[in-house]
N, C-alpha and C. Protein backbone atom coordinates (compact mmCIF):
# COMPACT_ATOMS: atom_id res chain seq x y z
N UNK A 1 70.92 110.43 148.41
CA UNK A 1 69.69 109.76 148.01
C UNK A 1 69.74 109.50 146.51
N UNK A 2 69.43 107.86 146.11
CA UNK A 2 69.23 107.52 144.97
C UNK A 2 68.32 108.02 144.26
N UNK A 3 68.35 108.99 142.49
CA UNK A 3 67.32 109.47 142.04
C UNK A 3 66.29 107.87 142.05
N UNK A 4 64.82 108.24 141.89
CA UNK A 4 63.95 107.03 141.51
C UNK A 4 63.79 107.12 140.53
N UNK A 5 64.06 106.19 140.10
CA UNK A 5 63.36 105.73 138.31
C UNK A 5 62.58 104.72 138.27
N UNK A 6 61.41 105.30 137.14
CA UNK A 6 60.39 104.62 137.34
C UNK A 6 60.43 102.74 136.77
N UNK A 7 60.10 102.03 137.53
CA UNK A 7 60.01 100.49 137.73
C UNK A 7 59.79 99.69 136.50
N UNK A 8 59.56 100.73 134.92
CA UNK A 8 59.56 100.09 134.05
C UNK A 8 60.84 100.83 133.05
N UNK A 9 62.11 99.59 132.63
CA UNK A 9 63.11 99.95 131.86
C UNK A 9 62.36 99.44 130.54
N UNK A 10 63.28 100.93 129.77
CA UNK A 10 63.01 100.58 128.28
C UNK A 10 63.95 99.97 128.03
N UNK A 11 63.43 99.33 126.67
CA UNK A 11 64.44 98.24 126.31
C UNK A 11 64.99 99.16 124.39
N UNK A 12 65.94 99.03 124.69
CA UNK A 12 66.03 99.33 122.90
C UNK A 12 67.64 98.78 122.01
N UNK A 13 67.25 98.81 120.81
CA UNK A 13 68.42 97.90 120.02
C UNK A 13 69.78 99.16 120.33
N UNK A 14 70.93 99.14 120.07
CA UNK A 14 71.21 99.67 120.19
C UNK A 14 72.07 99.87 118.38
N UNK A 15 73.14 100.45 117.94
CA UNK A 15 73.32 100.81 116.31
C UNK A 15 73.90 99.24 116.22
N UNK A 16 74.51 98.69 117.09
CA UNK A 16 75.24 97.40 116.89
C UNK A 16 74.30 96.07 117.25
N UNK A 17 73.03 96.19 117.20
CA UNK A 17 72.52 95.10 117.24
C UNK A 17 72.34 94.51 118.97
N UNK A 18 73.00 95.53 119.91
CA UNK A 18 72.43 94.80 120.98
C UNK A 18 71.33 95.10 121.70
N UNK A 19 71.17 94.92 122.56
CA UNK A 19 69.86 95.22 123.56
C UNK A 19 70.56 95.44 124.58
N UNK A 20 70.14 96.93 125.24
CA UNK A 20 70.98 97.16 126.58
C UNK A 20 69.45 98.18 127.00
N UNK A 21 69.36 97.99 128.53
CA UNK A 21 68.30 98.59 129.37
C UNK A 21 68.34 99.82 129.60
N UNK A 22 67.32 100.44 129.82
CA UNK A 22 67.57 102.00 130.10
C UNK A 22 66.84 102.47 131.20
N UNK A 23 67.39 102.89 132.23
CA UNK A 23 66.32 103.30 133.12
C UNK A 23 65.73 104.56 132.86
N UNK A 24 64.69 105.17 133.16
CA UNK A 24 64.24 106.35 132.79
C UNK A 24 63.92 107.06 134.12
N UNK A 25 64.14 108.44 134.21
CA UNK A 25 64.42 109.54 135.10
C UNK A 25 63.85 110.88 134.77
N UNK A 26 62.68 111.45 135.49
CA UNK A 26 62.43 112.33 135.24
C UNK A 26 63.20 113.71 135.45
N UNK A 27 62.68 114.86 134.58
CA UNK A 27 63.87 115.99 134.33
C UNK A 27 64.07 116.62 135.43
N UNK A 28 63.17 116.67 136.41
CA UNK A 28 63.36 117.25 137.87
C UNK A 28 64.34 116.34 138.83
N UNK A 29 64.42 115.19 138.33
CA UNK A 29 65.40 114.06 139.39
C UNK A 29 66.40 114.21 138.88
N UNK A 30 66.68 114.10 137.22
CA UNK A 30 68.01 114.30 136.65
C UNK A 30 68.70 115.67 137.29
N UNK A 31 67.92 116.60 137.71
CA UNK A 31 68.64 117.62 137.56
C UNK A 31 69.47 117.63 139.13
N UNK A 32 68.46 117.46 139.47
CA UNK A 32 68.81 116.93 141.25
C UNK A 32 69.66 115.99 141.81
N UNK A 33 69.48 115.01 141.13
CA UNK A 33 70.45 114.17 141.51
C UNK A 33 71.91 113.67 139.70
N UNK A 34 72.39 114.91 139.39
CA UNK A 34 73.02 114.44 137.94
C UNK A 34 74.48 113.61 138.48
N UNK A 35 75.02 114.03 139.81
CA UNK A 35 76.59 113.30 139.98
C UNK A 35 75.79 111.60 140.38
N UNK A 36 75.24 111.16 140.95
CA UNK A 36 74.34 109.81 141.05
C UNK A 36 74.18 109.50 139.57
N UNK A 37 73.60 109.86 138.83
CA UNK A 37 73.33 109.53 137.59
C UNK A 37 74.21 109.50 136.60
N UNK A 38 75.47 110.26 136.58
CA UNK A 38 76.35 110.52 136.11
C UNK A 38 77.54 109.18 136.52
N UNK A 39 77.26 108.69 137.75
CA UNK A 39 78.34 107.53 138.17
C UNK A 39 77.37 106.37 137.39
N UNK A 40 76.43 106.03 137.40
CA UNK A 40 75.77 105.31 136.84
C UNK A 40 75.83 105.14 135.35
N UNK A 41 75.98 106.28 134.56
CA UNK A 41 76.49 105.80 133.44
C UNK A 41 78.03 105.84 133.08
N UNK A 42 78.70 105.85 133.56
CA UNK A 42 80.17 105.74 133.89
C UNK A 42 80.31 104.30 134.08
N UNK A 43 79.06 103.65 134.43
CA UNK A 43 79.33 101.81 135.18
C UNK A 43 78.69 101.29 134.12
N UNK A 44 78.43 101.70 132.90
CA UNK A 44 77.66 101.73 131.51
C UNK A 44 76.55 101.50 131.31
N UNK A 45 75.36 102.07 132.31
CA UNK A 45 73.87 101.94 132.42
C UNK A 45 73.53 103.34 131.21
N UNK A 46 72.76 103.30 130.68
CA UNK A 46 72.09 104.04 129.90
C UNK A 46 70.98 104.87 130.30
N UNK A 47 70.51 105.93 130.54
CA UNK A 47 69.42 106.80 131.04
C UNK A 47 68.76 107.96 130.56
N UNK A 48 67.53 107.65 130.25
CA UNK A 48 66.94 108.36 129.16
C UNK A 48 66.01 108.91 130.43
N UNK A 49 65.98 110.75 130.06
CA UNK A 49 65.45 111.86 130.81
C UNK A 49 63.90 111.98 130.21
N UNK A 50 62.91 112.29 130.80
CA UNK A 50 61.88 112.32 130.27
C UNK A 50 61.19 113.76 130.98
N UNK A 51 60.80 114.64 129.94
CA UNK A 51 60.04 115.92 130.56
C UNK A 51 58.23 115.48 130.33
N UNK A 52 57.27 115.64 131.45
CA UNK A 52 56.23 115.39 131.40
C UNK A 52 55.51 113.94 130.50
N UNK A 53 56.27 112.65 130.93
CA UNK A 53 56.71 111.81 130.44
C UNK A 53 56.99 111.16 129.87
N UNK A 54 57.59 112.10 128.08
CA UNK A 54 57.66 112.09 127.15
C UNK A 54 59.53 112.28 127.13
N UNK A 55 60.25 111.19 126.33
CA UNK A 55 61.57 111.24 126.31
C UNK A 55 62.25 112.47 125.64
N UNK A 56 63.48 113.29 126.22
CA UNK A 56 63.91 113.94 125.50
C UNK A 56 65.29 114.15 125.42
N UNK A 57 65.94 113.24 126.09
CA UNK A 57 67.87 113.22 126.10
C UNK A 57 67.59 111.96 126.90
N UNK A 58 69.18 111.80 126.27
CA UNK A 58 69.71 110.12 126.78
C UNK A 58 71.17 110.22 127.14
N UNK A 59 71.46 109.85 127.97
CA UNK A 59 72.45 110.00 128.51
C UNK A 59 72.80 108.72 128.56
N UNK A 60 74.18 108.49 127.66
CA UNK A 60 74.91 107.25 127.44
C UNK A 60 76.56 107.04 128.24
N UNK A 61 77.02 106.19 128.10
CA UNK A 61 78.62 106.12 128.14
C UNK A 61 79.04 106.71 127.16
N UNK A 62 80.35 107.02 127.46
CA UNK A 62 81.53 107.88 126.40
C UNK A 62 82.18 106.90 126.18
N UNK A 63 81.70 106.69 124.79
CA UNK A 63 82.91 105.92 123.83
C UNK A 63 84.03 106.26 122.82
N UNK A 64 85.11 106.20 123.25
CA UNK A 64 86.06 107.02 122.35
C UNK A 64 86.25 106.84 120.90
N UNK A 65 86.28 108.23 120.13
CA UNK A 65 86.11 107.86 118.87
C UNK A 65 87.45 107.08 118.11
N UNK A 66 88.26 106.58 118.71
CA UNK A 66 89.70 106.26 118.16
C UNK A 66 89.67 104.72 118.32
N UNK A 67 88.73 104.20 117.56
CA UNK A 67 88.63 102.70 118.03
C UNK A 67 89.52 101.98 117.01
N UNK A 68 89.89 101.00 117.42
CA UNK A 68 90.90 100.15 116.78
C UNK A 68 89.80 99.09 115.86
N UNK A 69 90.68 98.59 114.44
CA UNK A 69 90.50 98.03 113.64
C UNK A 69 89.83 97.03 113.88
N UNK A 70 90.56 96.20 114.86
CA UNK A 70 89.97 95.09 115.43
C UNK A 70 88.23 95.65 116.38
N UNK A 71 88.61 96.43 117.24
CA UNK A 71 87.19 96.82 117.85
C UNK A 71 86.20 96.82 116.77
N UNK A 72 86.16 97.38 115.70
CA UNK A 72 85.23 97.77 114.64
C UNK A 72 84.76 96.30 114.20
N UNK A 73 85.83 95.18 113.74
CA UNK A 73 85.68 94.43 113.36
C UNK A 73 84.93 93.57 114.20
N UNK A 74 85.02 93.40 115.19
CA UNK A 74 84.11 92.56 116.21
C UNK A 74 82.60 93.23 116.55
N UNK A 75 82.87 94.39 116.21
CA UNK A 75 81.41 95.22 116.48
C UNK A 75 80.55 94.94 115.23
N UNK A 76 81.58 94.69 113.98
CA UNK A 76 80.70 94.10 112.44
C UNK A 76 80.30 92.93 112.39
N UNK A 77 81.31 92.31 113.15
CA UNK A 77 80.48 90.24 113.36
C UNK A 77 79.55 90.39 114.05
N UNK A 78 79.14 91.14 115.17
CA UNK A 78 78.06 91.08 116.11
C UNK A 78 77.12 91.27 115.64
N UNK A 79 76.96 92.81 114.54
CA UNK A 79 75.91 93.20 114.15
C UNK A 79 75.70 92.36 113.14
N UNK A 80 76.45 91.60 112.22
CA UNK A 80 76.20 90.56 111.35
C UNK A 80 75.40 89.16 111.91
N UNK A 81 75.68 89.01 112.97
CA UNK A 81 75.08 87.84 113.93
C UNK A 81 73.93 88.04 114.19
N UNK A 82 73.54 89.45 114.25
CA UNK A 82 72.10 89.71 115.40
C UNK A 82 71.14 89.82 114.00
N UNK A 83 71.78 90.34 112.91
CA UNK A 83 70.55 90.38 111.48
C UNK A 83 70.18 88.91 111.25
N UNK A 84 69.03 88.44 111.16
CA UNK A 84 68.32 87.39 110.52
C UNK A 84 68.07 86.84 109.50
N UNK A 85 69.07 86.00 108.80
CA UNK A 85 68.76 86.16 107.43
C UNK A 85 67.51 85.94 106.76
N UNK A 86 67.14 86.79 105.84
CA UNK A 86 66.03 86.41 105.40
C UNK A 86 66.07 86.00 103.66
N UNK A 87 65.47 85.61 103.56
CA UNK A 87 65.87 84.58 101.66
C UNK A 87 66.85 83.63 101.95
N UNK A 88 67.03 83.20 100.72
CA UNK A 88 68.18 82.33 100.39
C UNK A 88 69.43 82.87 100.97
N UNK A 89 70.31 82.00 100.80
CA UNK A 89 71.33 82.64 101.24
C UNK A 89 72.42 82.59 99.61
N UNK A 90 73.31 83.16 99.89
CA UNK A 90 74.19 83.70 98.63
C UNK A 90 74.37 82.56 97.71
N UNK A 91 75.17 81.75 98.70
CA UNK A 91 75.25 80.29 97.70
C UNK A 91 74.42 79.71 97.39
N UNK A 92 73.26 79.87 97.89
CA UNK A 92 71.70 79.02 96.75
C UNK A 92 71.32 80.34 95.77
N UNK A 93 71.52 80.74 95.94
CA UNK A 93 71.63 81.89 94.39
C UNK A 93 72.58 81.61 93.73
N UNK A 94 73.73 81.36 94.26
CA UNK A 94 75.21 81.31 93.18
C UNK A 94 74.25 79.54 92.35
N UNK A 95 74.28 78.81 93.38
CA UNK A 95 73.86 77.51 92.29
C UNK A 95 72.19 77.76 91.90
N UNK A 96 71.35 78.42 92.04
CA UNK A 96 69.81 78.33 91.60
C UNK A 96 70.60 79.09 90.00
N UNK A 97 71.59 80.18 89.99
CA UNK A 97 71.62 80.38 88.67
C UNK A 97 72.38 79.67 87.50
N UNK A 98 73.26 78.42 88.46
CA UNK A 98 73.90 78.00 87.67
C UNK A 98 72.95 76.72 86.80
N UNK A 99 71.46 76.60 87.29
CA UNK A 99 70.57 75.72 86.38
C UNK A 99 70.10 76.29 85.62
N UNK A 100 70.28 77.28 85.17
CA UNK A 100 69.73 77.87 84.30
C UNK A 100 70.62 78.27 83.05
């Protein structure tokens, strides 16, 4: 039997700028059903445990800490993509100071 989680996923940024869903599971289901829940984030769903229905562990995928140069680097364009620039941008500063 599938634990139930309740019908509303949180949504949250994640450190790299994305948005990935979370289902939420109370601490009596987690405990009951953890190999179900445990394949589920293995398939890279995210699941945040909640005691009296207030969050208190999250249970993510395992990402290995030995990431390659390139991985990092694509994880820095992304998060560079998802920020909004706000002001000018560099080169209307480089020329707003060159009128002066």
């Amino acid at each position: 039997m599938r634990p139930t989680a309740t019908t509303d996923k949180l949504v949250a940024k994640t450190g790299f700028g994305e948005v990935c869903d979370m289902k939420e599971v109370g601490s009596y289901e987690a405990k009951t059903h953890l190999i179900e829940l445990l394949d589920d984030v293995a398939n890279g769903e995210t699941i945040v445990v909640t005691k009296q229905g207030k969050p208190v562990a999250k249970i993510v995928p395992y990402q290995a800490a030995n990431m390659s140069v390139d991985d990092i680097n694509q994880q820095f364009e992304r998060l560079q993509k998802s920020i909004p620039a706000a002001g000018p941008s560099i080169r209307d500063m480089i020329e707003e100071g060159r009128r002066f």
